[in-house]
Protein backbone atom coordinates (compact mmCIF):
# COMPACT_ATOMS: atom_id res chain seq x y z
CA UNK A 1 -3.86 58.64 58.06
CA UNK A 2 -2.42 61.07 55.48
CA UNK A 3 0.52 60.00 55.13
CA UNK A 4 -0.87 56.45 55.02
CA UNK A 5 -2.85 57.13 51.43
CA UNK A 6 -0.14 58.62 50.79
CA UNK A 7 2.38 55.52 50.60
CA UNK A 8 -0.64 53.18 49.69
CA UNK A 9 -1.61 55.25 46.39
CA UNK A 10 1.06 54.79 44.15
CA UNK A 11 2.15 51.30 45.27
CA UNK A 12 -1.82 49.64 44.00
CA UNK A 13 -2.45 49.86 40.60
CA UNK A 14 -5.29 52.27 39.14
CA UNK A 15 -5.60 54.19 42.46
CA UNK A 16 -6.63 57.87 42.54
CA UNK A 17 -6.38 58.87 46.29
CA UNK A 18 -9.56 61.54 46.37
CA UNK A 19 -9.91 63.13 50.58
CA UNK A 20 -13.51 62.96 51.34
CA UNK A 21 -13.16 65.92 53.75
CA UNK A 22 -16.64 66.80 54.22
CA UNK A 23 -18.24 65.64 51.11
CA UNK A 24 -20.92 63.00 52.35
CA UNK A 25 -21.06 59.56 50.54
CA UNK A 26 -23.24 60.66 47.58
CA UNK A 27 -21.01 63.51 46.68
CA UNK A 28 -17.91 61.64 47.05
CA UNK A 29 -19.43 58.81 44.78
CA UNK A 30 -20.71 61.35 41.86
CA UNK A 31 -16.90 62.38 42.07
CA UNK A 32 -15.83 58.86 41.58
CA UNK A 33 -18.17 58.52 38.84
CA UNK A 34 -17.31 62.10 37.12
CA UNK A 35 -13.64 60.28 37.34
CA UNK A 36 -14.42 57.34 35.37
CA UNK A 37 -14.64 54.92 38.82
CA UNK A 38 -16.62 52.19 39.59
CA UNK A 39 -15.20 51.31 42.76
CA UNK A 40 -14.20 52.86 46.16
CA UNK A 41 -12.16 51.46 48.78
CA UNK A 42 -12.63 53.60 51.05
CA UNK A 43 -10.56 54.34 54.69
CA UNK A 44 -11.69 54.94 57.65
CA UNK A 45 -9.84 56.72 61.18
CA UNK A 46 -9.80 55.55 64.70
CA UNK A 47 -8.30 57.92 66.58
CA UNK A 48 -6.78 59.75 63.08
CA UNK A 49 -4.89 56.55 62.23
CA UNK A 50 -6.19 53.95 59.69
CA UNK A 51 -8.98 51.75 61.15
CA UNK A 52 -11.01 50.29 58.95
CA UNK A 53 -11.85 49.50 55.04
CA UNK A 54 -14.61 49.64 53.61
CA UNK A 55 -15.79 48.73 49.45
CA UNK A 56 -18.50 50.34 47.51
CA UNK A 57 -19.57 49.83 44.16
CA UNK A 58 -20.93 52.56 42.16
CA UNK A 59 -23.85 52.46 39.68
CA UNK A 60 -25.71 55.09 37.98
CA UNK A 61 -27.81 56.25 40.67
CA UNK A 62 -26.97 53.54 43.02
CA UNK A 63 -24.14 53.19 45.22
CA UNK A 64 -24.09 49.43 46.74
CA UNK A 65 -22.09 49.25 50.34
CA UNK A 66 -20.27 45.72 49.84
CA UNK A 67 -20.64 43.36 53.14
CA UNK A 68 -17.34 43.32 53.49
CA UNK A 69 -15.39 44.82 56.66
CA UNK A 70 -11.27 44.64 57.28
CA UNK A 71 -10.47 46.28 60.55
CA UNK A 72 -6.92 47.30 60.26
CA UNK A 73 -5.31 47.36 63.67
CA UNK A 74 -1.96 48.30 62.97
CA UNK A 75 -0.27 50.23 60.04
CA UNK A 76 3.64 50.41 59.45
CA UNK A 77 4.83 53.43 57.72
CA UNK A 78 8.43 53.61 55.64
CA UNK A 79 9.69 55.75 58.63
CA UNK A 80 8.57 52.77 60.83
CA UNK A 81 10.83 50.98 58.57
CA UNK A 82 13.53 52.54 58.80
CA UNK A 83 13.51 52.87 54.92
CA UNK A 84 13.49 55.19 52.35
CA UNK A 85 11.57 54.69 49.38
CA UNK A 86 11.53 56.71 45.80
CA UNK A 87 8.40 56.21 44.05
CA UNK A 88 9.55 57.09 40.40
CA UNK A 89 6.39 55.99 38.71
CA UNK A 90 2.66 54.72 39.50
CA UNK A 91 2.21 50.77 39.28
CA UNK A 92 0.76 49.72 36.98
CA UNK A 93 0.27 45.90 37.44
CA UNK A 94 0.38 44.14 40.78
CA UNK A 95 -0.77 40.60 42.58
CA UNK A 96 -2.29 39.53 45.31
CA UNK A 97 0.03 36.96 46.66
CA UNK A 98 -0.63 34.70 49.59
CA UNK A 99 2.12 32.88 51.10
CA UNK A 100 0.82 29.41 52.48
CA UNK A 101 -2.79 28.40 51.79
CA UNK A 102 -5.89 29.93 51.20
CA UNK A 103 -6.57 33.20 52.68
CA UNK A 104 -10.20 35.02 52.26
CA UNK A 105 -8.76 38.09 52.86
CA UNK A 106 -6.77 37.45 49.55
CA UNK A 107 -9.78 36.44 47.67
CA UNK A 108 -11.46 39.76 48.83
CA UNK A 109 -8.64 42.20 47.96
CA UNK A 110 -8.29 40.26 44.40
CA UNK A 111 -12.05 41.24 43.81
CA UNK A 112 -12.00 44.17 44.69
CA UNK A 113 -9.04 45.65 43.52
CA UNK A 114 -9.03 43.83 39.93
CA UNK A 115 -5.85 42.32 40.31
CA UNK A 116 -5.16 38.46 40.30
CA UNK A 117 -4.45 36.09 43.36
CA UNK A 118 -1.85 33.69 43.60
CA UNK A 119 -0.59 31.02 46.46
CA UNK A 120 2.66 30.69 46.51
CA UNK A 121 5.50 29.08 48.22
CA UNK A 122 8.25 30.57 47.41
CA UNK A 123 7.68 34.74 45.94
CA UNK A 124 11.15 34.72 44.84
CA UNK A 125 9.64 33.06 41.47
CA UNK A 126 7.55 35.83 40.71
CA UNK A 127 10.18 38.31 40.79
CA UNK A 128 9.88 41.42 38.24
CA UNK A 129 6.22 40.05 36.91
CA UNK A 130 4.83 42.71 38.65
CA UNK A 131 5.01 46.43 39.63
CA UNK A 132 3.29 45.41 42.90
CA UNK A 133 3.27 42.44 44.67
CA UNK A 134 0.64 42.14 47.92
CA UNK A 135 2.29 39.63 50.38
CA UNK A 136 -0.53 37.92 52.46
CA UNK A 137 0.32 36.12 55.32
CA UNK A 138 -1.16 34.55 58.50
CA UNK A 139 0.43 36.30 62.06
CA UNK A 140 -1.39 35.97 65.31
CA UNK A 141 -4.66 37.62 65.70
CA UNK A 142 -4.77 37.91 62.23
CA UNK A 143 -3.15 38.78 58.36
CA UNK A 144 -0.04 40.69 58.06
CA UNK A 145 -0.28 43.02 54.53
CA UNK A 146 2.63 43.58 53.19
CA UNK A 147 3.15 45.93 49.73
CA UNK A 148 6.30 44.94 48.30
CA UNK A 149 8.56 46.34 45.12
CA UNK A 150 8.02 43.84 42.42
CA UNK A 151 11.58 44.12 41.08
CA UNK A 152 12.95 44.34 44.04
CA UNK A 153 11.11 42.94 46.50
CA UNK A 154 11.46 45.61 49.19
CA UNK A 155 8.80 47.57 50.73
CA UNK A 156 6.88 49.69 48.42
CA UNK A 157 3.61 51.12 50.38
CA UNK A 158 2.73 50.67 53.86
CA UNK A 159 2.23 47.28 55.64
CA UNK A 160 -1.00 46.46 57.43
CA UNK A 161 -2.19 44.02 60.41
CA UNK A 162 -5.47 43.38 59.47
CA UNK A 163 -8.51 40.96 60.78
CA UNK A 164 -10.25 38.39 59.27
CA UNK A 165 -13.13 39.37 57.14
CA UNK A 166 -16.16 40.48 58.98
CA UNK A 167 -19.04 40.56 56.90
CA UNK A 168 -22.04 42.93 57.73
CA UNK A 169 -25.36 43.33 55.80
CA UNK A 170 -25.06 44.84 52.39
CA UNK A 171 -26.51 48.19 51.95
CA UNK A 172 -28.08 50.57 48.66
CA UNK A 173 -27.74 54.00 48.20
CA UNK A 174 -29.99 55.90 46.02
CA UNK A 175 -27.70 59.04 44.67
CA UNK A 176 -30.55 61.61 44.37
């Protein structure tokens, strides 16, 4: 899982990686908003790899749990890869691209990370527009996430087998 947020922070745009340890969701969301954030995306472990994601919006005394649930089922590391990647620099623009037709899943990850959505045919043509380019695409069970190198096009964070979106009852949070 570490070394998960670890690839994953610098590749999406306007990410600050913050452990939760043991601060409980209140705490962890008067951090966020002592930060400047609105937003958390937030992780969870199966088994201490990545298994879930979660989004919460934050509020002045209100923290809103978003009905929105990816289970992630498989992650794929640069060692996985066989790769070695140099992060010289944060992004600092990206896209949501999906590769096909429509995709939810790229609809919710445009939302909630602030960055546009675009279905494409062919990525080559948005070569070097962006920092960070999220490839969506369909594989068996479910979506394939890939983070690729704008410029490049090569892997830039990790890659992710996610499921479809599975949407649970949206919560509040009063921060006392």
């Amino acid at each position: 899982m570490r070394q998960f947020l670890n690839e994953l922070e610098p590749a999406i745009p306007n990410a600050i990686k913050v452990n939760r340890g043991k601060l409980s969701i209140t705490e962890l969301a008067g951090k966020a908003l002592s930060m400047g954030a609105t937003r958390i995306i937030y992780f969870g472990s199966r088994g201490g790899n990545p298994g879930f994601i979660r989004f919460l919006r934050i509020k002045e005394g209100l923290i809103e749990v978003l009905p929105y649930f990816i289970r992630i089922y498989g992650v794929k590391l640069f060692i996985d890869m066989n790769v070695r990647v140099e992060v010289t620099k944060k992004s600092s623009s990206g896209v949501i691209v999906s590769l096909g037709g429509y995709t939810e899943v790229a609809d919710v990850l445009s939302e909630q990370l602030g960055l546009p959505s675009l279905k494409v045919f062919d990525f080559e043509s948005i070569r070097g527009m962006y920092d960070t380019i999220l490839l969506i695409r369909r594989v068996q069970a479910g979506y394939e996430v890939q983070i690729l190198n704008g410029r490049d096009l090569g892997p830039y964070g990790p890659f992710m087998r996610i499921s479809d979106i599975i949407y649970t009852k949206p919560r509040v949070i009063r921060i006392e």
